[in-house]
N, C-alpha and C. Protein backbone atom coordinates (compact mmCIF):
# COMPACT_ATOMS: atom_id res chain seq x y z
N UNK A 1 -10.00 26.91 26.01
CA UNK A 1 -10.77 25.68 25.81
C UNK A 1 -10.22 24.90 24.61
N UNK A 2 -9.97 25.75 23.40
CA UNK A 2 -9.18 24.97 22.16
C UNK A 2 -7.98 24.41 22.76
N UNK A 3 -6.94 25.09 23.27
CA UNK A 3 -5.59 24.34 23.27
C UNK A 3 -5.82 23.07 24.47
N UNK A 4 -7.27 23.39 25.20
CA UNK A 4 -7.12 22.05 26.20
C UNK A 4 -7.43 21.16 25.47
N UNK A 5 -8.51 21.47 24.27
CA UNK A 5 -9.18 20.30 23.73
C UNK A 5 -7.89 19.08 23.47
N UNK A 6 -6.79 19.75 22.69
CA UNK A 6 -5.74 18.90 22.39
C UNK A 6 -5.45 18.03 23.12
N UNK A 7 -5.08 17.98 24.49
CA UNK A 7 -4.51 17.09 25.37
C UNK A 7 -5.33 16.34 25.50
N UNK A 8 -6.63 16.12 25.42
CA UNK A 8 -8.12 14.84 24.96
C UNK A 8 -7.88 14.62 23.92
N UNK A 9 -6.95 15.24 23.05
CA UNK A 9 -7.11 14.47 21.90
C UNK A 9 -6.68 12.60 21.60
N UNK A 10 -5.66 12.33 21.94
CA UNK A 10 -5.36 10.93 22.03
C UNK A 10 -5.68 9.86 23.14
N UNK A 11 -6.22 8.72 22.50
CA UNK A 11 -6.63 8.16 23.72
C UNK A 11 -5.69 6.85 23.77
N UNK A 12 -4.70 6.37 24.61
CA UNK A 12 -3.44 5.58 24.55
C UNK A 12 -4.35 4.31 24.73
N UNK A 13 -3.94 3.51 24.19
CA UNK A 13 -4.32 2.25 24.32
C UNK A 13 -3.28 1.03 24.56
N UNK A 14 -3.56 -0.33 24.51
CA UNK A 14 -2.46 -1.22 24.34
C UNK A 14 -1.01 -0.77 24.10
N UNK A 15 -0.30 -1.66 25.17
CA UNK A 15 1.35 -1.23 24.81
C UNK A 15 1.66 -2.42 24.94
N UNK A 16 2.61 -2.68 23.56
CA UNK A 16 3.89 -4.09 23.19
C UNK A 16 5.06 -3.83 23.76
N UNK A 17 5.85 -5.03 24.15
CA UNK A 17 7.05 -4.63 24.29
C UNK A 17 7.50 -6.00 23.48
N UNK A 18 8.38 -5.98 22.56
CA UNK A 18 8.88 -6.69 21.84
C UNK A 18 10.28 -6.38 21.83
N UNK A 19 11.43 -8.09 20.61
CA UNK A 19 12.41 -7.50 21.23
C UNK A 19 13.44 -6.27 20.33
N UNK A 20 12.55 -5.52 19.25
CA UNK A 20 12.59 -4.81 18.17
C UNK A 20 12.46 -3.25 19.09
N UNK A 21 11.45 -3.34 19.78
CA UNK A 21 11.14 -2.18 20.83
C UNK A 21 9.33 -2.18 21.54
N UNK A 22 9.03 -0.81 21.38
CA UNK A 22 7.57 -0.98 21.85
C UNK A 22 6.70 -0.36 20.66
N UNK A 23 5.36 -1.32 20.62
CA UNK A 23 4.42 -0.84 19.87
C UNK A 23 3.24 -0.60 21.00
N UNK A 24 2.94 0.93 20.54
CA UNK A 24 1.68 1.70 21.20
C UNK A 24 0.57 1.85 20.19
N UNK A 25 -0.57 1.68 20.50
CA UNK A 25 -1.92 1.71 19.86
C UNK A 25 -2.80 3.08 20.47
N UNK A 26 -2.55 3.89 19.80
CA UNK A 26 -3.87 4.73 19.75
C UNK A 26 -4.53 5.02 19.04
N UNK A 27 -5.61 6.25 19.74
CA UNK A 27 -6.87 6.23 18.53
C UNK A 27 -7.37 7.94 18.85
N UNK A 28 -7.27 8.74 17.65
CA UNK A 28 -7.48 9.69 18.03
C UNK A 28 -9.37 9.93 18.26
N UNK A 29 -9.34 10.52 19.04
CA UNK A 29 -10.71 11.02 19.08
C UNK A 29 -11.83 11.80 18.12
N UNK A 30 -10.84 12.47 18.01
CA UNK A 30 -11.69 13.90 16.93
C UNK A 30 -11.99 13.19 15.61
N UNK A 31 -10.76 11.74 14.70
CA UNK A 31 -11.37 11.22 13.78
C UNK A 31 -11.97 10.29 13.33
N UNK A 32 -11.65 9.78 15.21
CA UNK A 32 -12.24 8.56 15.43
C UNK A 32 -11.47 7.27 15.02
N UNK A 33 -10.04 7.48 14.61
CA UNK A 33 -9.26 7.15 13.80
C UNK A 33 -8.18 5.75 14.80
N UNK A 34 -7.23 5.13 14.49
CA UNK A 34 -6.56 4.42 15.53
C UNK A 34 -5.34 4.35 14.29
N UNK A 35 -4.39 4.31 15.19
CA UNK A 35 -3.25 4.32 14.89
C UNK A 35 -2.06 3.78 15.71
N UNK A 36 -1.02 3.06 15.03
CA UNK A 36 -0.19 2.33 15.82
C UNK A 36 1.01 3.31 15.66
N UNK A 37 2.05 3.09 16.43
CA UNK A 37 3.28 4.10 16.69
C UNK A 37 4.10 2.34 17.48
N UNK A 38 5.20 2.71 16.19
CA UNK A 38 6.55 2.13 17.09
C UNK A 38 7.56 2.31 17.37
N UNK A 39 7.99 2.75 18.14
CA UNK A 39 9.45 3.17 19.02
C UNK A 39 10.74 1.80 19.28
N UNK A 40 11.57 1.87 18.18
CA UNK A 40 12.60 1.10 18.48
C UNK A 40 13.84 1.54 19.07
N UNK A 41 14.22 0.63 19.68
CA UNK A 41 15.20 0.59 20.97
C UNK A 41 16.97 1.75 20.69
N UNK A 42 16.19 1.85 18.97
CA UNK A 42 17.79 2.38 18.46
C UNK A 42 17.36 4.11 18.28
N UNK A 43 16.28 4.33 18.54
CA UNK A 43 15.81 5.49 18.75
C UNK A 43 14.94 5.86 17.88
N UNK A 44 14.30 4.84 16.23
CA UNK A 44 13.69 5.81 15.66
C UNK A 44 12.30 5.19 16.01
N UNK A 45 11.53 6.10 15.06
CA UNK A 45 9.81 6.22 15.30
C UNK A 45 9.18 6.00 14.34
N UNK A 46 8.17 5.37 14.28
CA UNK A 46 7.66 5.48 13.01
C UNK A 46 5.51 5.23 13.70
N UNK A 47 5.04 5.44 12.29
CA UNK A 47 3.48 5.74 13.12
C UNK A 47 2.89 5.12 11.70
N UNK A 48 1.67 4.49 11.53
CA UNK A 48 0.76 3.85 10.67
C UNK A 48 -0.34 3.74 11.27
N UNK A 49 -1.15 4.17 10.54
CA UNK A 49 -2.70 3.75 10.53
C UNK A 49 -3.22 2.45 10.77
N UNK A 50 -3.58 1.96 11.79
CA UNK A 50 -4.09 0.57 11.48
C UNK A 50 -5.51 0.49 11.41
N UNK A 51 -5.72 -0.21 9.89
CA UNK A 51 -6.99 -0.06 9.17
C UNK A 51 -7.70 -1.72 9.26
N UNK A 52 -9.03 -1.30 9.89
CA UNK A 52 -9.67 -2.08 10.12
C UNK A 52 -10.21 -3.12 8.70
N UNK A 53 -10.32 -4.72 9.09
CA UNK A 53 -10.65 -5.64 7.99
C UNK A 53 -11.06 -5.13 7.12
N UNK A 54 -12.82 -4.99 7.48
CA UNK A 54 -13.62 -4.15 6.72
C UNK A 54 -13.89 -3.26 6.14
N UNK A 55 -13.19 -2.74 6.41
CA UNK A 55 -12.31 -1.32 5.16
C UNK A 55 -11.90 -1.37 4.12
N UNK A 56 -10.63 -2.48 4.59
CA UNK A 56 -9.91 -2.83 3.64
C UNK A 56 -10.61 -4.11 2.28
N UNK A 57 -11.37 -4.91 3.48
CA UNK A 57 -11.96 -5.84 2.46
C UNK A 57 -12.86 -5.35 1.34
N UNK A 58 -13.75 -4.07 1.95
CA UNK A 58 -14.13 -3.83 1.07
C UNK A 58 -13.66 -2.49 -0.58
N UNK A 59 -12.26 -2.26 0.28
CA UNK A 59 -11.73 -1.50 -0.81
C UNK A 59 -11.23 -2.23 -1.57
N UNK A 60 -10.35 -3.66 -1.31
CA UNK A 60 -9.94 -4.76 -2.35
C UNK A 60 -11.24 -4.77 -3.12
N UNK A 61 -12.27 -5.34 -2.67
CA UNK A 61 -13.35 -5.84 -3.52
C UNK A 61 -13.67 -4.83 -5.10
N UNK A 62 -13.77 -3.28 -4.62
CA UNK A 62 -13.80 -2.45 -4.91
C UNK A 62 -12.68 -2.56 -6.12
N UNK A 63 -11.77 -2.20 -5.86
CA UNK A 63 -10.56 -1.85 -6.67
C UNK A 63 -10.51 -3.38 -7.62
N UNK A 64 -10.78 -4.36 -7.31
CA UNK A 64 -10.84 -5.44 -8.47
C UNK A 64 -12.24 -5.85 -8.82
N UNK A 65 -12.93 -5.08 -8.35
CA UNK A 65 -14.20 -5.45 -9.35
C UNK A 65 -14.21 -3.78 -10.41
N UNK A 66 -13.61 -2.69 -10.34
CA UNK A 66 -13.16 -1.85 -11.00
C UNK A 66 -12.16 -2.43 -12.59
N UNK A 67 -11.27 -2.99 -11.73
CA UNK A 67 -10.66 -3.97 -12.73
C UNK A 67 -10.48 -5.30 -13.47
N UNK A 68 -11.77 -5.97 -13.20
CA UNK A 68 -12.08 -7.13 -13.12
C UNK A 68 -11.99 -7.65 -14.66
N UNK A 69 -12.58 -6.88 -15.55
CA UNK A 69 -12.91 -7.00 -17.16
C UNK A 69 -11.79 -7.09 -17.45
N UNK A 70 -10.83 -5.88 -17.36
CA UNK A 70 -9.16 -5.91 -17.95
C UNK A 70 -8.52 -6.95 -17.55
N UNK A 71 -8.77 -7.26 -16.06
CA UNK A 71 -7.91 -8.64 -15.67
C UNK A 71 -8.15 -9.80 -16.52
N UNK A 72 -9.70 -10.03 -16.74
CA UNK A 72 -9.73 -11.37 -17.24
C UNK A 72 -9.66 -10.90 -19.12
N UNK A 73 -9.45 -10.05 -19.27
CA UNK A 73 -9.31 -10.00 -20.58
C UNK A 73 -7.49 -9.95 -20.90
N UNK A 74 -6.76 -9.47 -20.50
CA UNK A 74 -5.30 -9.72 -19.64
C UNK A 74 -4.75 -11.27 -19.97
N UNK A 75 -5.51 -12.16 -19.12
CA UNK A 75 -5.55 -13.35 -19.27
C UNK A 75 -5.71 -14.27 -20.24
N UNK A 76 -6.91 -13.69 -20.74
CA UNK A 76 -7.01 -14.52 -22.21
C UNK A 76 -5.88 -14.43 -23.17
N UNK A 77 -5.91 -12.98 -23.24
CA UNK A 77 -4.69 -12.53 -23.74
C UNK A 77 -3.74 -13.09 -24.53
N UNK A 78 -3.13 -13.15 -22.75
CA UNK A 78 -1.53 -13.69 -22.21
C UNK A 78 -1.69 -15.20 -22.72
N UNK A 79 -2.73 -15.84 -22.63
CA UNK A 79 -2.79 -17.22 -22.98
C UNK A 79 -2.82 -17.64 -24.51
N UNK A 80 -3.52 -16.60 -25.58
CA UNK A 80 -3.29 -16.64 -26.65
C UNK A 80 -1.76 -16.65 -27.15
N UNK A 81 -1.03 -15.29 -26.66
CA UNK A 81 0.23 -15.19 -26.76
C UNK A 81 0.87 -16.13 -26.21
N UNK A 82 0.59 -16.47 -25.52
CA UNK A 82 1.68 -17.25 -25.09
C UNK A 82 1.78 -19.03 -25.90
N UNK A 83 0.37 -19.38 -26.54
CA UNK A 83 0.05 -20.42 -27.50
C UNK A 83 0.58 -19.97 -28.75
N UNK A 84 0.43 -18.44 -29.05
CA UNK A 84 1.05 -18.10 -30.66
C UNK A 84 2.87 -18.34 -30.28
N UNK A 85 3.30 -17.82 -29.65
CA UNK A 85 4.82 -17.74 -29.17
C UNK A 85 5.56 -19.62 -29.43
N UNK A 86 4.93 -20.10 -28.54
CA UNK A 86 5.11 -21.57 -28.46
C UNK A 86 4.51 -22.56 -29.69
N UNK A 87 4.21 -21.58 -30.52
CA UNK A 87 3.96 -22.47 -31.99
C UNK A 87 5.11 -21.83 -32.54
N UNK A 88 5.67 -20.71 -32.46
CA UNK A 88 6.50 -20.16 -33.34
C UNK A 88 8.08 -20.58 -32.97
N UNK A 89 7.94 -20.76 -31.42
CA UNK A 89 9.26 -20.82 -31.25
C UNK A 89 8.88 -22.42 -29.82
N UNK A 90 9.24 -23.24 -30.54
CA UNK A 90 8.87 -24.95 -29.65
C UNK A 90 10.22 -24.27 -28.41
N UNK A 91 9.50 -25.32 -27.24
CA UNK A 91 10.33 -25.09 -26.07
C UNK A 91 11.31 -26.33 -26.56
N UNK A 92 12.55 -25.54 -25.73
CA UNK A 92 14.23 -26.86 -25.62
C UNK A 92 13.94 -28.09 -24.97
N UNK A 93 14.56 -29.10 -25.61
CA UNK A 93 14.16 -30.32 -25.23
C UNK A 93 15.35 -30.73 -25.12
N UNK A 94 15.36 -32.12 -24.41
CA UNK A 94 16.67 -32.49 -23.92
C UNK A 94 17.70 -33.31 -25.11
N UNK A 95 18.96 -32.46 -25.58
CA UNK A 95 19.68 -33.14 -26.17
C UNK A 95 20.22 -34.26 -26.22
N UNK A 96 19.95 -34.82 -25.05
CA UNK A 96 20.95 -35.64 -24.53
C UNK A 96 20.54 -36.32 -23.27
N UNK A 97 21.05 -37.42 -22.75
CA UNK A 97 21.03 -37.54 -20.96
C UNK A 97 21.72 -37.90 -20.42
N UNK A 98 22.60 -36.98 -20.65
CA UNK A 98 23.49 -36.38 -19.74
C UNK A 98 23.36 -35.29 -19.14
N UNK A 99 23.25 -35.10 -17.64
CA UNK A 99 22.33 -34.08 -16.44
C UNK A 99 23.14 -32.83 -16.97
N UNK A 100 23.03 -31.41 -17.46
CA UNK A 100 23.23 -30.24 -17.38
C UNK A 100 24.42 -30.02 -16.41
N UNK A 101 23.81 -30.39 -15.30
CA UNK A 101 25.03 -29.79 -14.11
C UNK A 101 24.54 -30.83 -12.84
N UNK A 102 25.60 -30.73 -12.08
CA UNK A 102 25.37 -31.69 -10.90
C UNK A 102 25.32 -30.87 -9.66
N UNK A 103 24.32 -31.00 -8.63
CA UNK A 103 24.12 -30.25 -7.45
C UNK A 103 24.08 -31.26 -6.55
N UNK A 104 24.85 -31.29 -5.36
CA UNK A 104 25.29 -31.75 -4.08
C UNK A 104 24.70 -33.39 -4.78
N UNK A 105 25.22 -33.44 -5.26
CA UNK A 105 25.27 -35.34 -5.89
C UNK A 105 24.15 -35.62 -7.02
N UNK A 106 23.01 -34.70 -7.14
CA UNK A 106 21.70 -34.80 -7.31
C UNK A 106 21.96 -34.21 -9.01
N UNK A 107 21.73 -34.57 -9.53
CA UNK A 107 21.60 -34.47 -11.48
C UNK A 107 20.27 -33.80 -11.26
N UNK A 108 20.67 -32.76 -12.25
CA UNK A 108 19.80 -31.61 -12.30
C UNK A 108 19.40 -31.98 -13.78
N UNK A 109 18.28 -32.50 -14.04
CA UNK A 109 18.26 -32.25 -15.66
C UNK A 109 17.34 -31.24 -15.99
N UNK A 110 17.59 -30.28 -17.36
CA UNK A 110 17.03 -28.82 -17.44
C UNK A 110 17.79 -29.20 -19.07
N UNK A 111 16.68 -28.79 -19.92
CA UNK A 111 16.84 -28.43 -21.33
C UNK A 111 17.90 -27.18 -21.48
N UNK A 112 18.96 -27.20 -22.13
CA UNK A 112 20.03 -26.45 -22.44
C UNK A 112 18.45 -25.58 -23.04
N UNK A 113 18.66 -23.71 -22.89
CA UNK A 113 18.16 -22.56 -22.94
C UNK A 113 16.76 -22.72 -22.58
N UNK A 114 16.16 -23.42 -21.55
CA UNK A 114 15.35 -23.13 -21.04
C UNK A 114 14.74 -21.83 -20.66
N UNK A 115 15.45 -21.61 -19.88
CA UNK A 115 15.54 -20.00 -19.14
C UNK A 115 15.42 -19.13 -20.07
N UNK A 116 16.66 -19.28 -21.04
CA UNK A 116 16.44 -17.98 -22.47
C UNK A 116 15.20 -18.25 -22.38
N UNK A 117 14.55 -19.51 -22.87
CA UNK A 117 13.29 -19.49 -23.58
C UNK A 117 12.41 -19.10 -22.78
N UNK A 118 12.05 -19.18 -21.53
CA UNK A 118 11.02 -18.51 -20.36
C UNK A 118 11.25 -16.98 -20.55
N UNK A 119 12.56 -16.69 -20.58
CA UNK A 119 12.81 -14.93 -20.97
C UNK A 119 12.15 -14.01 -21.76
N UNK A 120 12.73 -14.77 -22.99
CA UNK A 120 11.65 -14.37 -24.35
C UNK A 120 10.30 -15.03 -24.77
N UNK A 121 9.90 -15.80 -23.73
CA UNK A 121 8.48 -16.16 -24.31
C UNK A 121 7.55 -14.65 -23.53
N UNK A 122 8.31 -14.36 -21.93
CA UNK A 122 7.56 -13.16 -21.30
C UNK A 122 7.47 -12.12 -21.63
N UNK A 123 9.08 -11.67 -22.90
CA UNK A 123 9.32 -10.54 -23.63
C UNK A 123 8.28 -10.48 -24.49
N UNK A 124 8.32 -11.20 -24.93
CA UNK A 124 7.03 -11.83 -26.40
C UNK A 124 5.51 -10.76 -25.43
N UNK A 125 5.33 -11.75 -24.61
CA UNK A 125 4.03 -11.09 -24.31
C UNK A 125 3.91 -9.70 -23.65
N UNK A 126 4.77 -9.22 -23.49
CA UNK A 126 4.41 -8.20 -21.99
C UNK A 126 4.45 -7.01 -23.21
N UNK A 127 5.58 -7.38 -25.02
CA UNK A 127 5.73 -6.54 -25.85
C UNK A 127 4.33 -6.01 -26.34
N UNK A 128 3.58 -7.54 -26.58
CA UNK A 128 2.61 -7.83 -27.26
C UNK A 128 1.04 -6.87 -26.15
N UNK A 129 1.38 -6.92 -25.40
CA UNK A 129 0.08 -6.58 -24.34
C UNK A 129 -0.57 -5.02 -24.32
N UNK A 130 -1.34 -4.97 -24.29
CA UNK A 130 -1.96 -3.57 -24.10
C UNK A 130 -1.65 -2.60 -23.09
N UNK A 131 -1.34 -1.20 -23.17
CA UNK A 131 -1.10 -1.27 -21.60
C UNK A 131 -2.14 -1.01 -20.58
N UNK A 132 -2.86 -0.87 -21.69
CA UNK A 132 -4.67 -0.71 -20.56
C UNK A 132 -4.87 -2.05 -20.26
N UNK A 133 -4.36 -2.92 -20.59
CA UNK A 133 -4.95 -4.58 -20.02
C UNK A 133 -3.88 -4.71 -18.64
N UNK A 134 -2.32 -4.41 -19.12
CA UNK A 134 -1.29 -4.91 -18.33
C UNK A 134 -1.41 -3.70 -16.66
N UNK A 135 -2.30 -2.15 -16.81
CA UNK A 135 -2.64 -1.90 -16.30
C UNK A 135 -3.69 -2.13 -15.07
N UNK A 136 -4.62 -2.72 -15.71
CA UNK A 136 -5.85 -3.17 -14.76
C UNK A 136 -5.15 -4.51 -14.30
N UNK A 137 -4.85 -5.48 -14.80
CA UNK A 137 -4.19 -7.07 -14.07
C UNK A 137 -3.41 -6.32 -13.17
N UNK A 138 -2.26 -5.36 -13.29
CA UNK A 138 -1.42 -5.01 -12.04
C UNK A 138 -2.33 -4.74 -10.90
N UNK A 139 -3.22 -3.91 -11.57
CA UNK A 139 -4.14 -3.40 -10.35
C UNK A 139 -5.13 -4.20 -9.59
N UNK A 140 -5.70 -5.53 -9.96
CA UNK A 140 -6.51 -6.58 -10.06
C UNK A 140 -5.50 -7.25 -8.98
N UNK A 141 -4.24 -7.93 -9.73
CA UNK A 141 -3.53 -8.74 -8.74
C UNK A 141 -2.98 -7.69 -7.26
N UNK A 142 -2.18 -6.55 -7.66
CA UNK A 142 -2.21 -5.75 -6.48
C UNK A 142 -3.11 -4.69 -5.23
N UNK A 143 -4.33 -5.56 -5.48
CA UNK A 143 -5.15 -4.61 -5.14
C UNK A 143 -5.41 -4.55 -3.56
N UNK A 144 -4.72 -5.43 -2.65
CA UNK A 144 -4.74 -5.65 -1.73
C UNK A 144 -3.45 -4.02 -0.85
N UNK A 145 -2.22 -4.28 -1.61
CA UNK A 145 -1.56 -3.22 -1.71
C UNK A 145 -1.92 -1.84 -1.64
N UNK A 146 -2.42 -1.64 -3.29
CA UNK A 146 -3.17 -0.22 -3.15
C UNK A 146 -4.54 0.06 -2.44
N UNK A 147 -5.27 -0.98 -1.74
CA UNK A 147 -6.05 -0.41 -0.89
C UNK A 147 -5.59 -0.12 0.24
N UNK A 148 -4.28 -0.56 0.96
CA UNK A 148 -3.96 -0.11 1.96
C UNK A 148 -3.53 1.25 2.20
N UNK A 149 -2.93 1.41 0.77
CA UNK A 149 -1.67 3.08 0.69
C UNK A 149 -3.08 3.85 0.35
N UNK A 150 -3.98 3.39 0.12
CA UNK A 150 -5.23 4.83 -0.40
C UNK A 150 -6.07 4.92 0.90
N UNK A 151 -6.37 4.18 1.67
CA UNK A 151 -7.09 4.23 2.98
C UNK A 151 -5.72 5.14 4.05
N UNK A 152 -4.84 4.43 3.98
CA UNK A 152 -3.81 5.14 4.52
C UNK A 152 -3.77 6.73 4.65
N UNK A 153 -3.61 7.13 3.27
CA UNK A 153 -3.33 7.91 2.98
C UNK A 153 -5.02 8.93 3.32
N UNK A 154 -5.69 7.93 3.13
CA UNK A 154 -7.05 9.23 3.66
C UNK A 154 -6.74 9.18 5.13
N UNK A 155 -6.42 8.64 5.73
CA UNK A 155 -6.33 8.29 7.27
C UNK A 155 -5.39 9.69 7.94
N UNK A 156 -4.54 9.83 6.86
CA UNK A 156 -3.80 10.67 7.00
C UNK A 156 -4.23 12.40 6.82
N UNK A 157 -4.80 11.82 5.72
CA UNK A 157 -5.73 13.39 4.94
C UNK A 157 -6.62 13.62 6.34
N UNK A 158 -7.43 12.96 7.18
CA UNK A 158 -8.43 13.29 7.77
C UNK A 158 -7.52 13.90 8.96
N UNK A 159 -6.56 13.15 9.49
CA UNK A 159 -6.03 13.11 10.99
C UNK A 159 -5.23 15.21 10.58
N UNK A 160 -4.51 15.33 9.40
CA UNK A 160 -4.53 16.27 9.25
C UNK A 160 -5.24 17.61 9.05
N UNK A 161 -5.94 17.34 8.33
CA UNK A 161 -7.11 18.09 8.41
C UNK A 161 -7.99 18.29 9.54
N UNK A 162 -8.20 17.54 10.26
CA UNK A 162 -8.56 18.32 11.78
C UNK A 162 -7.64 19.06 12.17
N UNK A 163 -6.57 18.29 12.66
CA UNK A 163 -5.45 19.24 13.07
C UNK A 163 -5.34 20.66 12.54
N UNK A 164 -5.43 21.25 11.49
CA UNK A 164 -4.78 22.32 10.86
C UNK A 164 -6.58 22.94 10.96
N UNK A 165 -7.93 22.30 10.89
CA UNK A 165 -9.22 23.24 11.65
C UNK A 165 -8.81 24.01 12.64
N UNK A 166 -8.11 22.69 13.64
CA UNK A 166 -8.29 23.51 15.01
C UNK A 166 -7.31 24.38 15.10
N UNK A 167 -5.76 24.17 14.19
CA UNK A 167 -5.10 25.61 14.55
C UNK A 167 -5.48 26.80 14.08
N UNK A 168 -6.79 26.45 12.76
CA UNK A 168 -6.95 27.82 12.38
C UNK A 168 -8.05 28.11 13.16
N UNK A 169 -8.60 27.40 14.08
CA UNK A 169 -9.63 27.41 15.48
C UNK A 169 -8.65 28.74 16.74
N UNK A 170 -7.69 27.86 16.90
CA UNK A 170 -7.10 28.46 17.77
C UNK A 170 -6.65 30.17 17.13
N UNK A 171 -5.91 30.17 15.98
CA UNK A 171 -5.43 30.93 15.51
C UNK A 171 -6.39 32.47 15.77
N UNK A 172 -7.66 32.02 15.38
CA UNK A 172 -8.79 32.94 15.02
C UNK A 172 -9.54 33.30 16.48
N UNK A 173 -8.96 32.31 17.66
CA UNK A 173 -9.56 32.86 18.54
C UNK A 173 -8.74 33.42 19.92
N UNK A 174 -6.99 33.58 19.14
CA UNK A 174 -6.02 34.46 19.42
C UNK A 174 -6.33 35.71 19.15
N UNK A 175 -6.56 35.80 17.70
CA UNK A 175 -7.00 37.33 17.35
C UNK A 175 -7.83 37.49 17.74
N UNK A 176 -9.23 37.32 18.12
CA UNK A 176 -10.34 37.63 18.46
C UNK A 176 -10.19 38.15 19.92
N UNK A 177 -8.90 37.55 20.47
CA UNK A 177 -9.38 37.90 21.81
C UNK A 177 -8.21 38.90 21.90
N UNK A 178 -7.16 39.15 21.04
CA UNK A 178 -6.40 40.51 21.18
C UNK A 178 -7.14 41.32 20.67
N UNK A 179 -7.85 41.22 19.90
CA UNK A 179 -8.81 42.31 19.29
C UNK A 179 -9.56 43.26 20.16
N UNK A 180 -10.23 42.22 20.72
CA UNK A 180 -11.28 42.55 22.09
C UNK A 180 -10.14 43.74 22.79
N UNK A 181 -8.93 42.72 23.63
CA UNK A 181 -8.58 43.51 24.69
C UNK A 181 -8.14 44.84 24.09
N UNK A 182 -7.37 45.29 22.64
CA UNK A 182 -7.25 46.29 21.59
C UNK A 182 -8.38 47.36 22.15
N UNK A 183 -9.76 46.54 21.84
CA UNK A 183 -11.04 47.72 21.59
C UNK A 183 -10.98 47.89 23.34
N UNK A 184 -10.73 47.34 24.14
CA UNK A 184 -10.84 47.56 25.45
C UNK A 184 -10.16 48.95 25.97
N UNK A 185 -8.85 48.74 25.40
CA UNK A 185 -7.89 49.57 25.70
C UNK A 185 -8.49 51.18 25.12
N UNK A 186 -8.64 51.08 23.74
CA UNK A 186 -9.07 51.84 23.75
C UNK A 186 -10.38 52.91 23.89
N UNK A 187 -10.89 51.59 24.56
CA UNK A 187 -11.91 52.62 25.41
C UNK A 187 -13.74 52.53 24.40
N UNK A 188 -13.67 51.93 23.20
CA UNK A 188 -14.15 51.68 22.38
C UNK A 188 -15.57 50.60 22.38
């Protein structure tokens, strides 16, 4: 009955054919789970979880209202620094006008060390920053990201973890039943 259960285990759904290869949609049963699988034409495979809106929307929400304080404190921050920086060191202004460099006919004008100066105004701050602030903003702005790889990754934890119940399902009811025929044999 265990090893039949398996073959119920997947229930196939929707099939793509694109011109990359085919994408198949299933959904396992036991976690209730759905998952996409794509097979490209050059032979490899690959499989992902596909995680519903509401999951996800509410793990973003989650993960930046976790980080919400650091973000906007991050910000202020960065804006102080970046007002102390630009009192200390004025942005490049144009020497001259005469265009920097010429692109397909079009005069480019750009303050000679601009760029330096965008460089080290970011050095300035990112030196200056906390890393518990520069921490939570990563996590604040990327939070769309890491809610996917952490749902994912439970998606994964669960789909496994059944799996490895039922082999120690099956496992235990291998022995059980050599056991039996054992005590049979011997008469026991």
């Amino acid at each position: 009955l265990l090893l039949l259960m398996f073959t119920f285990r997947w229930e196939d759904g929707q099939e793509k054919t694109t011109d990359k290869g085919i994408i198949t949609y299933k959904h396992d049963r036991w976690t209730g789970q759905d998952f996409i699988k794509k097979y490209s034409f050059t032979g490899t495979q690959t499989e992902s979880p596909s995680l519903d809106e509401y999951s996800l929307s509410l793990k973003v929400n989650q993960i930046k209202q976790e980080n919400e304080t650091g973000h906007k404190d991050y910000e202020k921050l960065e804006n102080e620094l970046i007002s102390d920086f630009e009192r200390k060191t004025p942005k490049p202004t144009m020497e001259s006008d005469s265009p920097r460099t010429i692109n397909w006919g079009f005069a480019v004008f750009a303050p000679p060390g601009t760029a330096e100066w965008e460089k080290d105004k970011n050095s300035y701050v990112s030196s200056q920053m906390p890393a518990n602030l520069s921490s939570s903003h990563s996590k604040w702005i990327g939070a769309e990201d890491i809610a996917k790889s952490e749902l994912a990754e439970r998606y994964y934890f669960t789909r496994n973890l059944a799996t490895c119940i039922w082999v120690i399902l099956v496992v235990i009811s291998v022995l059980w039943t050599w056991r039996s025929y054992v005590k049979q044999k011997r008469g026991v």
